[in-house]
Protein backbone atom coordinates (compact mmCIF):
# COMPACT_ATOMS: atom_id res chain seq x y z
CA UNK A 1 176.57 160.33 119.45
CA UNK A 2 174.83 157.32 120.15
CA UNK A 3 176.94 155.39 117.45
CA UNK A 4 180.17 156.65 119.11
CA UNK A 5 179.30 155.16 122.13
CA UNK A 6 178.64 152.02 120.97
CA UNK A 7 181.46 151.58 118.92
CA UNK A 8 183.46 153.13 122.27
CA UNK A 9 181.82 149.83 124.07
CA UNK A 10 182.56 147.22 121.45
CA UNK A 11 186.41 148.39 121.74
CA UNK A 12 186.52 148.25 125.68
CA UNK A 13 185.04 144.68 125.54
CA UNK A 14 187.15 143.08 122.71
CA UNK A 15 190.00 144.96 124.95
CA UNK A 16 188.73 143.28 127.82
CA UNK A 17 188.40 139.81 126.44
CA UNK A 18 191.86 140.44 124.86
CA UNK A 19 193.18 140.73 128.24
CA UNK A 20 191.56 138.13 129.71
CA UNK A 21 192.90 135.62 127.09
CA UNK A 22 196.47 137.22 126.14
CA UNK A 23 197.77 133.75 124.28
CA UNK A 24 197.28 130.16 123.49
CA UNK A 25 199.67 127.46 123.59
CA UNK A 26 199.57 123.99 122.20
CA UNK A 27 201.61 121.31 125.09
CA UNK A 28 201.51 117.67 123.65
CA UNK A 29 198.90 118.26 121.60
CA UNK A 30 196.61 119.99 123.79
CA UNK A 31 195.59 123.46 123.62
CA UNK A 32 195.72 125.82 126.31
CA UNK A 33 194.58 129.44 126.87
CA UNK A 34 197.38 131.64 128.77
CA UNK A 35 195.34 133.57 130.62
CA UNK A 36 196.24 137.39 132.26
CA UNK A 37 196.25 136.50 135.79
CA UNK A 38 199.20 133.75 134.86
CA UNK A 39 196.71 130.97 134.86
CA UNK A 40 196.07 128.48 131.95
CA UNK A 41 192.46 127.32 130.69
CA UNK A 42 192.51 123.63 129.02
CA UNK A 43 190.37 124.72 125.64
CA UNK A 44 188.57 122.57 122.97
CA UNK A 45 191.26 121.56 119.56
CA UNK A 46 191.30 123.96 117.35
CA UNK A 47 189.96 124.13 113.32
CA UNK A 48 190.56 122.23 111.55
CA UNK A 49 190.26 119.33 114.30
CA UNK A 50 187.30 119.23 116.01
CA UNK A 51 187.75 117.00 118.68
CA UNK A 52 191.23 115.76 120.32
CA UNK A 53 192.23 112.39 118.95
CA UNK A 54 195.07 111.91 121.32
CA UNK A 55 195.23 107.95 123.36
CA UNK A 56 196.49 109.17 126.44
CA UNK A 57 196.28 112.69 128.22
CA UNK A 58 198.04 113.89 131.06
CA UNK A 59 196.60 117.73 132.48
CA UNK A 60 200.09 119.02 133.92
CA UNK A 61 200.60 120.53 136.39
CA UNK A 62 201.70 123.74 134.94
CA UNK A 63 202.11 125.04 131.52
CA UNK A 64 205.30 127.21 130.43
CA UNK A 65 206.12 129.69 127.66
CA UNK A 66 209.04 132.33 127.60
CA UNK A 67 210.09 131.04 130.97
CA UNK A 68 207.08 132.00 132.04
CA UNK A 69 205.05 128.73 134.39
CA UNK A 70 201.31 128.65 134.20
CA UNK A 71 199.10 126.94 136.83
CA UNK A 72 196.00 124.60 134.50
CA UNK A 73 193.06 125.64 136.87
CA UNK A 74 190.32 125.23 134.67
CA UNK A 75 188.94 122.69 131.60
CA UNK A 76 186.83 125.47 129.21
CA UNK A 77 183.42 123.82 128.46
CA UNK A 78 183.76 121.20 125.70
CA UNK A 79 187.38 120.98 126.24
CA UNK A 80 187.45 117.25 126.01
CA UNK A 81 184.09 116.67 124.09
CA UNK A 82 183.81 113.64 121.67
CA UNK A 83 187.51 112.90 122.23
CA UNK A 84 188.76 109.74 121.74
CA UNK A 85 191.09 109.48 124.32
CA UNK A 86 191.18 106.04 126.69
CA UNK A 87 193.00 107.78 129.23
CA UNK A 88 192.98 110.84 131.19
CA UNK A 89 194.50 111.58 134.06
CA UNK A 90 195.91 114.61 136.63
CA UNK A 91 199.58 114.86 137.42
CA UNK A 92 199.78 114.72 140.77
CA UNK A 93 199.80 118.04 142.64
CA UNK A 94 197.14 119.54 139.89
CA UNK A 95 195.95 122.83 140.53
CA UNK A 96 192.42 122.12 138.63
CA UNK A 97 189.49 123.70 140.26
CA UNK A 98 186.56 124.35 137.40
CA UNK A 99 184.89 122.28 134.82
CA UNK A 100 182.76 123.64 132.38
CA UNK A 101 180.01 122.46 131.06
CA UNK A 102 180.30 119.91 128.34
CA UNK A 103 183.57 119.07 129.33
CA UNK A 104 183.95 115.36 128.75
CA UNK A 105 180.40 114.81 126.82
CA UNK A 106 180.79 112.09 124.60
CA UNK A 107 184.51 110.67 125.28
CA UNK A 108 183.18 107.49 124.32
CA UNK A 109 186.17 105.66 125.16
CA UNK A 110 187.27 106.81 128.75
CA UNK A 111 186.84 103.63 131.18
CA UNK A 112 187.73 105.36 134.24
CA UNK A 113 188.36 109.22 135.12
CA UNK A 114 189.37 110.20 138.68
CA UNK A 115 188.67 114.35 139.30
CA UNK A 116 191.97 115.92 141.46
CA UNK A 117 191.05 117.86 144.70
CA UNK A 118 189.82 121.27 144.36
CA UNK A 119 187.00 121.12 141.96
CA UNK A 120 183.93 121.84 143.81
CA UNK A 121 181.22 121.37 141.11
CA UNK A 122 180.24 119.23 138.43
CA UNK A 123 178.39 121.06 136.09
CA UNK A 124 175.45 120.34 133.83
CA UNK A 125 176.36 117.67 130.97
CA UNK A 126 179.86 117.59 132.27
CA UNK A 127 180.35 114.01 132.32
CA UNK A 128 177.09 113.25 130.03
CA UNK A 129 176.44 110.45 127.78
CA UNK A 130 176.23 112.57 124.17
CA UNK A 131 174.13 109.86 122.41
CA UNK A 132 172.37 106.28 122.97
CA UNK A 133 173.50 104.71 119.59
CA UNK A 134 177.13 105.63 120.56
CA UNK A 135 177.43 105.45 125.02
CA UNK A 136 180.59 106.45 126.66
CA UNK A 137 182.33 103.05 128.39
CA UNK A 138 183.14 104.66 131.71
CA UNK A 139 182.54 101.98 134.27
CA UNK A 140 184.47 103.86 137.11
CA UNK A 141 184.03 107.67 138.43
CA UNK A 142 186.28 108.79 141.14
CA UNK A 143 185.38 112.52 142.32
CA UNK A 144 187.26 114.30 145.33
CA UNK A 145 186.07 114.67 149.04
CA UNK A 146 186.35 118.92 147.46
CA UNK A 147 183.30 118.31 145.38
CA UNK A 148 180.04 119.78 147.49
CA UNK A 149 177.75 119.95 144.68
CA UNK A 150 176.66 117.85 142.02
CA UNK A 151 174.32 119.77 139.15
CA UNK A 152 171.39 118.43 137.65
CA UNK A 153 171.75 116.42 134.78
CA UNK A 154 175.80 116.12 135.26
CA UNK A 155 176.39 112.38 135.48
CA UNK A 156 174.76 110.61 132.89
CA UNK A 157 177.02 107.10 132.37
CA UNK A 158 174.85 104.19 131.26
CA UNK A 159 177.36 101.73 131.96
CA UNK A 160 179.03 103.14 135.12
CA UNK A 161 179.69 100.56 137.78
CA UNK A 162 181.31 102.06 140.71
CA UNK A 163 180.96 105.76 141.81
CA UNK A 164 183.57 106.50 144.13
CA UNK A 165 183.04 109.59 146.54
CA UNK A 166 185.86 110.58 148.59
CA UNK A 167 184.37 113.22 150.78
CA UNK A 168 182.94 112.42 154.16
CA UNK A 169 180.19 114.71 153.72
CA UNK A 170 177.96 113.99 150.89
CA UNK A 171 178.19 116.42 148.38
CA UNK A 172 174.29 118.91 147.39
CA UNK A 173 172.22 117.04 144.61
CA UNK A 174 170.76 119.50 142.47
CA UNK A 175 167.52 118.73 140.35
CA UNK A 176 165.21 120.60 138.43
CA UNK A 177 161.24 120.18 138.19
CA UNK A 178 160.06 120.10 134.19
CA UNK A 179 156.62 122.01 133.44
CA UNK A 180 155.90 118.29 133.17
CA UNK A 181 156.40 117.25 137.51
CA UNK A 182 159.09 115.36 136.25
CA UNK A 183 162.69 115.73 138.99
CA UNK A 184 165.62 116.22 136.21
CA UNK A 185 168.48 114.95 138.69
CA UNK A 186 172.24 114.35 138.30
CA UNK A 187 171.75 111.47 136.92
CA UNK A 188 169.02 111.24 134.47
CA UNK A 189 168.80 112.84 131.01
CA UNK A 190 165.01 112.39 131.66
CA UNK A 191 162.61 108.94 132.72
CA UNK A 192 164.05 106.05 130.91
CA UNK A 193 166.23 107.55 128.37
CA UNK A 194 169.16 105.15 127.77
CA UNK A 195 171.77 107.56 128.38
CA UNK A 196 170.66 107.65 132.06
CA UNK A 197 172.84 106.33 134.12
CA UNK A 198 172.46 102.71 136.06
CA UNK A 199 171.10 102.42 139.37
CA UNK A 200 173.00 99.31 139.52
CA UNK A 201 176.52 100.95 139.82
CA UNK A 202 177.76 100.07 143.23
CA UNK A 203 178.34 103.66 145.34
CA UNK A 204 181.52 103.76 147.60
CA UNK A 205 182.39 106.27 150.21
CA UNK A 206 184.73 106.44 153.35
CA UNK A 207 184.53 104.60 156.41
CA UNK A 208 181.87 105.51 158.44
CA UNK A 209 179.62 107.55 156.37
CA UNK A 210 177.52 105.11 154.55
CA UNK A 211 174.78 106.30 156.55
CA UNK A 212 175.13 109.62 155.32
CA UNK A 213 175.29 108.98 151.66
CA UNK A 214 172.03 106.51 152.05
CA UNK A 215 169.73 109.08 153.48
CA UNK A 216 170.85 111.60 151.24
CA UNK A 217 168.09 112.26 148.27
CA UNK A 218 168.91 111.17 145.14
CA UNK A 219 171.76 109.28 145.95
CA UNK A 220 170.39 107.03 148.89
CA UNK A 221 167.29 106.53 146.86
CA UNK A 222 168.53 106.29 143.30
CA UNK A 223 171.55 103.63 143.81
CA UNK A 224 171.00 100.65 144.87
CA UNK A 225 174.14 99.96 146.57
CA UNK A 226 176.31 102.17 148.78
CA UNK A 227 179.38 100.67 150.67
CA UNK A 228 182.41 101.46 153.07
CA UNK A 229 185.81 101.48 151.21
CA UNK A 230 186.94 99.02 153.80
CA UNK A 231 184.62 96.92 155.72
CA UNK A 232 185.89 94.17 158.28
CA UNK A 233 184.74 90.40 157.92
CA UNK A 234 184.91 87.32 160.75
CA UNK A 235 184.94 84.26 158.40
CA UNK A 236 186.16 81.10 160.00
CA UNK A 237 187.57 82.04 162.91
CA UNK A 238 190.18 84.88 160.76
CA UNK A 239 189.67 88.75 160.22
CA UNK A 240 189.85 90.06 156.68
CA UNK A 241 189.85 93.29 155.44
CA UNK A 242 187.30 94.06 152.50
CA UNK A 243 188.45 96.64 150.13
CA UNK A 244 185.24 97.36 147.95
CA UNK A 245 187.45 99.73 145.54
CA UNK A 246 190.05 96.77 144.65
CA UNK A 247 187.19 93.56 145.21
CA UNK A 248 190.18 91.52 147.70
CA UNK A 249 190.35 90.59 150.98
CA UNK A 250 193.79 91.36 153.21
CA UNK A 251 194.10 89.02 156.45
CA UNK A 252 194.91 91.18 159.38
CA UNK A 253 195.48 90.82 163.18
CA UNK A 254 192.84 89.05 165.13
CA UNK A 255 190.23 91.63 166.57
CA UNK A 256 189.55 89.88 169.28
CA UNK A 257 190.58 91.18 173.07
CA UNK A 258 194.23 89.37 173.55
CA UNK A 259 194.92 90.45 170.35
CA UNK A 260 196.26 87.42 168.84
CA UNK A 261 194.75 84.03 166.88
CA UNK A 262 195.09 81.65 169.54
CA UNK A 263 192.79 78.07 167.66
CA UNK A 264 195.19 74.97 167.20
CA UNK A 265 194.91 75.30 162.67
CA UNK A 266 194.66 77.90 160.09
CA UNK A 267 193.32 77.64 156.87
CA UNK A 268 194.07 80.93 155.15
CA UNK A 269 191.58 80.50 151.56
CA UNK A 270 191.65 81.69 148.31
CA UNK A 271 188.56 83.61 148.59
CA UNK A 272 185.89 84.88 151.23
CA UNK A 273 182.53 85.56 150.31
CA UNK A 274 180.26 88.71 152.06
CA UNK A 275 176.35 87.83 150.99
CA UNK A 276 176.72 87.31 146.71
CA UNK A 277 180.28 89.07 147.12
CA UNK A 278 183.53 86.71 146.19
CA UNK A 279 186.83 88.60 147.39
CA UNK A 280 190.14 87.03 146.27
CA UNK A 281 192.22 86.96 149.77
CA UNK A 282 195.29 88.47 147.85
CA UNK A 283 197.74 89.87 151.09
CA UNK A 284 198.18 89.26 154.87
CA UNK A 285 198.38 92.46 156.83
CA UNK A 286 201.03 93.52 159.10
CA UNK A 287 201.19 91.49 162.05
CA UNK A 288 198.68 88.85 160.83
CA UNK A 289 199.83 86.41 162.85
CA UNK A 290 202.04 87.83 165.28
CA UNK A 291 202.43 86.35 168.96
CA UNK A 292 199.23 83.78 167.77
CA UNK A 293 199.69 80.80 169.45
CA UNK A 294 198.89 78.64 165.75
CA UNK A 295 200.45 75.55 165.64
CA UNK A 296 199.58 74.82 161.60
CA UNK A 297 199.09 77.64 158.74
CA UNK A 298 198.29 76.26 156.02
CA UNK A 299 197.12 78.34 152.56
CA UNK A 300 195.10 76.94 150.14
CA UNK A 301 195.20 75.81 146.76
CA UNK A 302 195.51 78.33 144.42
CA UNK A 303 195.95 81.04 147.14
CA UNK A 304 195.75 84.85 145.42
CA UNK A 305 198.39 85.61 148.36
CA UNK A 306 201.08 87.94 146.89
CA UNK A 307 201.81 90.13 149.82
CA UNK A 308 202.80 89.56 153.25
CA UNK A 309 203.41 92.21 155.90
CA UNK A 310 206.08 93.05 158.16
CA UNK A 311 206.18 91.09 161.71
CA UNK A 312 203.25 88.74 159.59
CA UNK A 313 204.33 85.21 161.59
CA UNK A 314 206.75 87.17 164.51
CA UNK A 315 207.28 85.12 167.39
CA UNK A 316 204.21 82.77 166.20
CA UNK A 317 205.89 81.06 169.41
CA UNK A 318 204.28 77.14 168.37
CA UNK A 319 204.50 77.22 164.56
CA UNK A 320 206.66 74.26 163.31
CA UNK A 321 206.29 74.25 159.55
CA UNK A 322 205.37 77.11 157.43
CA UNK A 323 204.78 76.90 153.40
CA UNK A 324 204.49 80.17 151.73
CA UNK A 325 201.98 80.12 148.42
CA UNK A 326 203.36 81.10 144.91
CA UNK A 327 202.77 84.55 143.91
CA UNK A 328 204.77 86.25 146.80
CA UNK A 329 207.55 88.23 145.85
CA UNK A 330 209.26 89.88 148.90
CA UNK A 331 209.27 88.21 152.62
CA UNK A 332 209.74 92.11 154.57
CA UNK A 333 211.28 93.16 157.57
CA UNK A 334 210.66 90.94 160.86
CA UNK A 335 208.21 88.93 158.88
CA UNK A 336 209.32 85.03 159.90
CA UNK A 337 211.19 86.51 163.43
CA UNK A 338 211.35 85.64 166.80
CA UNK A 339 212.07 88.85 168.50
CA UNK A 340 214.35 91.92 169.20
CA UNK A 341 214.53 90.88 172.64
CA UNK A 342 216.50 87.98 173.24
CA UNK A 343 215.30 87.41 176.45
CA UNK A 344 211.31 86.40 175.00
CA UNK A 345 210.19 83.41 173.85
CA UNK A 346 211.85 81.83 170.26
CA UNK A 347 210.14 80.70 167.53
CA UNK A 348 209.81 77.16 167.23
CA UNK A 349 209.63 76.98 163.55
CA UNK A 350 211.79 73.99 162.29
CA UNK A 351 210.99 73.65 158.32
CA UNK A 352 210.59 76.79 156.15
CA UNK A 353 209.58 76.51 151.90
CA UNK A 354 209.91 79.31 149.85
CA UNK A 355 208.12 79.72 146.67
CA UNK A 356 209.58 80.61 143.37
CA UNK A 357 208.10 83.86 142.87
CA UNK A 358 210.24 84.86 146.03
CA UNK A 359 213.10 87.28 144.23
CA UNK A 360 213.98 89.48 147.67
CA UNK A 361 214.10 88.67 151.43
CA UNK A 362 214.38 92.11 153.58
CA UNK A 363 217.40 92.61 156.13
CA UNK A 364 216.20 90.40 159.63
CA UNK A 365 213.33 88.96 157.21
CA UNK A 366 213.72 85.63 158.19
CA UNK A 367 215.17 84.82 161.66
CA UNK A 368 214.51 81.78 163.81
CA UNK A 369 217.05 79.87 165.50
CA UNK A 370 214.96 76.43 165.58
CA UNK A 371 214.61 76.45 162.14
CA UNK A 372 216.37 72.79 160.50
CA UNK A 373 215.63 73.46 156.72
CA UNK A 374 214.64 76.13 154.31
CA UNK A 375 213.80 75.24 151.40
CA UNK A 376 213.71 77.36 147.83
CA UNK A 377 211.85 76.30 145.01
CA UNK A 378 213.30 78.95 142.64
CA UNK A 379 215.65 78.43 140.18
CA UNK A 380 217.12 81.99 140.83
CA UNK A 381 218.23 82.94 144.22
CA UNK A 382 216.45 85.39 145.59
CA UNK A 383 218.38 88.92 146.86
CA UNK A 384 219.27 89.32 150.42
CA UNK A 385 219.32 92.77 151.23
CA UNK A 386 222.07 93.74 153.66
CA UNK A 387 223.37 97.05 155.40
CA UNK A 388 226.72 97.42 156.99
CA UNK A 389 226.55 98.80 161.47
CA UNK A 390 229.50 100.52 161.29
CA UNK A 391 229.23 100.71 164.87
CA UNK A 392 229.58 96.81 165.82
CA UNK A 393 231.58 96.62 162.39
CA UNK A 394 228.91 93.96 161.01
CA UNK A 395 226.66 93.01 157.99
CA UNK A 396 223.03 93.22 158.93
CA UNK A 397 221.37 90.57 156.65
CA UNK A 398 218.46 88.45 156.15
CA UNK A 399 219.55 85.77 158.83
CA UNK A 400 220.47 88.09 162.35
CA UNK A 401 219.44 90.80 164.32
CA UNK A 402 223.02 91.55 165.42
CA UNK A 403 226.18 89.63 165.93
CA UNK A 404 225.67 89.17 169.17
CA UNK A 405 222.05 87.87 169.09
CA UNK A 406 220.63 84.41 170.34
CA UNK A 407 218.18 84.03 167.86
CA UNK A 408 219.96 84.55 164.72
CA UNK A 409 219.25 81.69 161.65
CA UNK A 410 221.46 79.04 162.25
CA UNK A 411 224.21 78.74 159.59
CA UNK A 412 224.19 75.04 159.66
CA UNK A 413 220.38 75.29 158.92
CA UNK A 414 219.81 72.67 155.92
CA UNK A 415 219.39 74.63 152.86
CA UNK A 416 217.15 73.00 150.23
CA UNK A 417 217.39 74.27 146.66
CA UNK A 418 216.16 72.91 143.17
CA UNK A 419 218.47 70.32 141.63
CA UNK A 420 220.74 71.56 139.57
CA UNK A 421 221.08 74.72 141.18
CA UNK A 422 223.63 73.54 143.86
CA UNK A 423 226.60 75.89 142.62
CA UNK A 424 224.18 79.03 141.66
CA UNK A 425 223.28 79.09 145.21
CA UNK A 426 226.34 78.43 146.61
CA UNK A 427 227.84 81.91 145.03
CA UNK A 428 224.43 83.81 145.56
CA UNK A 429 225.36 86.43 147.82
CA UNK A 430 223.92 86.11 151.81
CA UNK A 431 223.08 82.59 150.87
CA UNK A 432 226.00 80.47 150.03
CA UNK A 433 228.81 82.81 151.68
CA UNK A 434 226.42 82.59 155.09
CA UNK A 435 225.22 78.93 155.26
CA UNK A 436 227.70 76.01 155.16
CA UNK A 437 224.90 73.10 154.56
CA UNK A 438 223.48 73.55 151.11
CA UNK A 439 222.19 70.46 149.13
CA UNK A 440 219.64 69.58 146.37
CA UNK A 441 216.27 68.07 146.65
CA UNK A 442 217.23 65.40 145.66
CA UNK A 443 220.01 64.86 147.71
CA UNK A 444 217.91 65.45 150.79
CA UNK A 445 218.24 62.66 153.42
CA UNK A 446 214.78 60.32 153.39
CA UNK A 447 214.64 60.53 156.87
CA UNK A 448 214.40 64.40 157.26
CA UNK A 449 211.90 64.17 154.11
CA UNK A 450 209.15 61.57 155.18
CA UNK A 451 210.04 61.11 159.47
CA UNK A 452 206.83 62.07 161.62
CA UNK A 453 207.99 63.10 165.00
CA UNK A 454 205.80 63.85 167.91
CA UNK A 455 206.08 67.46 167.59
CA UNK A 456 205.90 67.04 163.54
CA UNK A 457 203.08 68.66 161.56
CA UNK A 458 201.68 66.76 158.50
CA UNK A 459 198.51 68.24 156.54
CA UNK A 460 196.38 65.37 154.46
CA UNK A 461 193.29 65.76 152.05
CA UNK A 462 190.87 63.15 152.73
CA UNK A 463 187.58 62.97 150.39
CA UNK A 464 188.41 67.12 150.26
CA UNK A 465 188.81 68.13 153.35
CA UNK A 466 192.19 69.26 154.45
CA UNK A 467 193.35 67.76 158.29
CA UNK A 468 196.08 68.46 160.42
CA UNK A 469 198.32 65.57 161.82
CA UNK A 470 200.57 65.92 165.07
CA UNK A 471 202.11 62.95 166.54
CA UNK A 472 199.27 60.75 167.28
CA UNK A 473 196.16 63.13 166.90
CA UNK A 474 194.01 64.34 163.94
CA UNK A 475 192.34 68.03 164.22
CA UNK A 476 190.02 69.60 161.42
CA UNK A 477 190.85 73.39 160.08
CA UNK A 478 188.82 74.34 163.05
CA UNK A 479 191.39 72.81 165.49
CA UNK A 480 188.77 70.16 166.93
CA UNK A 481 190.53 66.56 167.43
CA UNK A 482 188.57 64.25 164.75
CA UNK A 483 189.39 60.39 164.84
């Protein structure tokens, strides 16, 4: 009798697990268990393989056979170990909420793995270093504000450099005390062992909750540095935005209380430095430089500008002269503008350069009805987006606001271009069927190129310092007159 039952039990349970796993499924050369509740399980590769040896993996979304969609919610334990796999990544929308155990051990090559939203837990060895002689390369670990606990002996990257925590709250640190007194934590394999991972990797979390992460055990007092994704700097007299994910700097609006920079010369710099920190000033925010009362912007030498915001220099009411760095690409949206109200103050800007890199200027991207020249540098004319107002029965374009608007972009505004180019620019579209006063460089009268007016702006180096001339005075970067 005994027997019977026993044999009775061994059929129920392989019944069981048979209906628990009802198929598997192969999707770009990863394996995946169909599951009876119409979910899918990422699983290990199969004999003869014993690891995947795929470059790049994507974890859909869903999985489908017979018509039938399956939801990935889980990576089985060792699903990815020992693969060889650079990337891996989460479609967006990924329905991922478990890990097991083992699950990317030893995927040697992986640089940087971001976890989607929903997984809660990181399991023991789940992201573990399988062996000193041959240590994974991830240097970046991005895991979601869902993750509230982190197990002991989880995280185990000797050459991480930046753990990334998105949650506010910082997530339960598990450890473990050894019959020896010795804390097994998330991450250490044990004291010293060279697949622990570095203290040096630099910890970032959101905006305000630095705190937080610092006094919490085994983070605070393992790593030693934990920063704000974004932390605001006052260098010079400007406001920059430090992202600590991306290393750059982004110029934004002056955080002062009118709002505005109001010092007679701007020197917007390559770089900006926080303590031993160098951060490559690579964008200026939207609104920068709106209503500032500037009279000279001026970017450095090799600027690592590429992006400038919408309403960036609108109605910078006493800028002349403006010279945009290489590197940028589009000039947005109200960016060089005096205003949507014609009855405020216009722009005063007279001479406008454009870089070469510039390949698109946004409808009302560029409108000030002072200005005398504009110059391009590039070759190629750059596209000038336009929509058609069906209701005043006109082109909106780089240039106006409406038809009927005071400050548009003159049309008999001198328009510089390379030499050479003359006829190329004359046919681009919203350049050479709007303006009626295109020439090249070197056609461009001496007088306009090399007269100093009173109300002229002229920047000199002298023994490597960079001054500001305006009629008869001399000012620093600072704005203080100098003789």
């Amino acid at each position: 009798m005994k027997k019977i039952i026993t044999f009775v039990c061994a059929v129920v349970m392989a019944l069981s697990m048979q209906a628990a796993a009802i198929d598997t499924i192969q999707v770009d050369g990863i394996n995946y268990q169909l599951n009876d509740n119409n979910t899918a399980t990422v699983i290990p590769a199969q004999s003869p393989a014993t690891k995947y040896e795929i470059d790049t993996i994507v974890i859909p979304v869903n999985v489908a056979k017979d018509e039938t969609n399956y939801p990935v919610v889980e990576l089985a334990k060792q699903a990815f170990r020992n693969c060889t796999a650079t990337s891996i990544t989460f479609a967006k929308g990924s329905k991922v909420t478990e890990l097991g155990m083992q699950v990317f051990q030893g995927a040697v090559n992986l640089e940087t793995l971001e976890l989607p939203e929903g997984i809660k837990t990181i399991p023991m060895t789940g992201i573990h270093n399988a062996a000193a002689a041959n240590p994974m390369k991830m240097k970046n670990l991005i895991l979601p504000a869902s993750v509230d606990s982190i197990v002991r002996m989880s995280i185990c990257l000797p050459q991480l450099e930046v753990l990334r925590f998105k949650g506010a709250i910082p997530p339960k640190i598990n450890t473990f005390t050894t019959g020896s007194g010795y804390v097994q934590n998330p991450w250490e394999v044990n004291k010293d062992n060279a697949c622990n991972t570095a203290k040096t990797a630099i910890v970032i979390v959101p905006a305000g909750s630095v705190e937080a992460y610092r006094n919490t055990p085994w983070i605070g007092d393992y790593f030693t540095t934990i920063l704000a994704e974004k932390d605001t700097l006052l260098a010079e007299g400007l406001y920059y935005e430090l992202n600590n994910l991306t290393h750059t700097a982004t110029l934004i609006p002056a955080q002062n209380e009118t709002g505005k920079y109001e010092q007679q010369s701007v020197l917007v710099p390559a770089v900006v430095t926080k303590g031993d920190a160098v951060y490559p000033v690579v964008a200026l925010a939207k609104a920068a430089f709106r209503f500032s009362t500037v009279a000279s912007i001026v970017f450095e030498e090799n600027s690592n500008v590429r992006e400038i915001g919408m309403q960036a220099f609108q109605r910078a009411i006493n800028l002349k002269e403006l010279e945009l760095p290489e590197g940028i690409k589009l000039i947005p949206v109200t960016a060089i503008h005096s205003d949507q109200d014609p009855a405020k103050e216009a722009m005063s800007l007279e001479k406008l350069v454009l870089p070469a890199s510039v390949d698109s200027l946004a409808m009302m991207s560029i409108v000030a009805s002072s200005l005398k020249s504009i110059e391009f540098k590039g070759v190629v004319p750059p596209g000038c987006c336009h929509k058609y107002i069906a209701a005043s029965d006109y082109y909106q374009m780089p240039w106006i606001i409406n038809n009927v608007h005071k400050h548009f972009t003159s049309q008999e505004c001198m328009i510089i271009v390379p030499d050479g180019t003359l006829s190329i620019y004359q046919t681009a579209p919203g350049i050479g069927d709007y303006f009626t006063n295109i020439i090249e460089k070197k056609d461009v009268p001496t007088a306009l190129s090399f007269s100093v007016s009173k109300e002229s702006t002229v920047k000199v180096i002298r023994e490597g310092q960079l001054f500001i001339i305006r009629g008869d005075k001399m000012y620093n970067v600072a704005g203080q007159e100098v003789r």
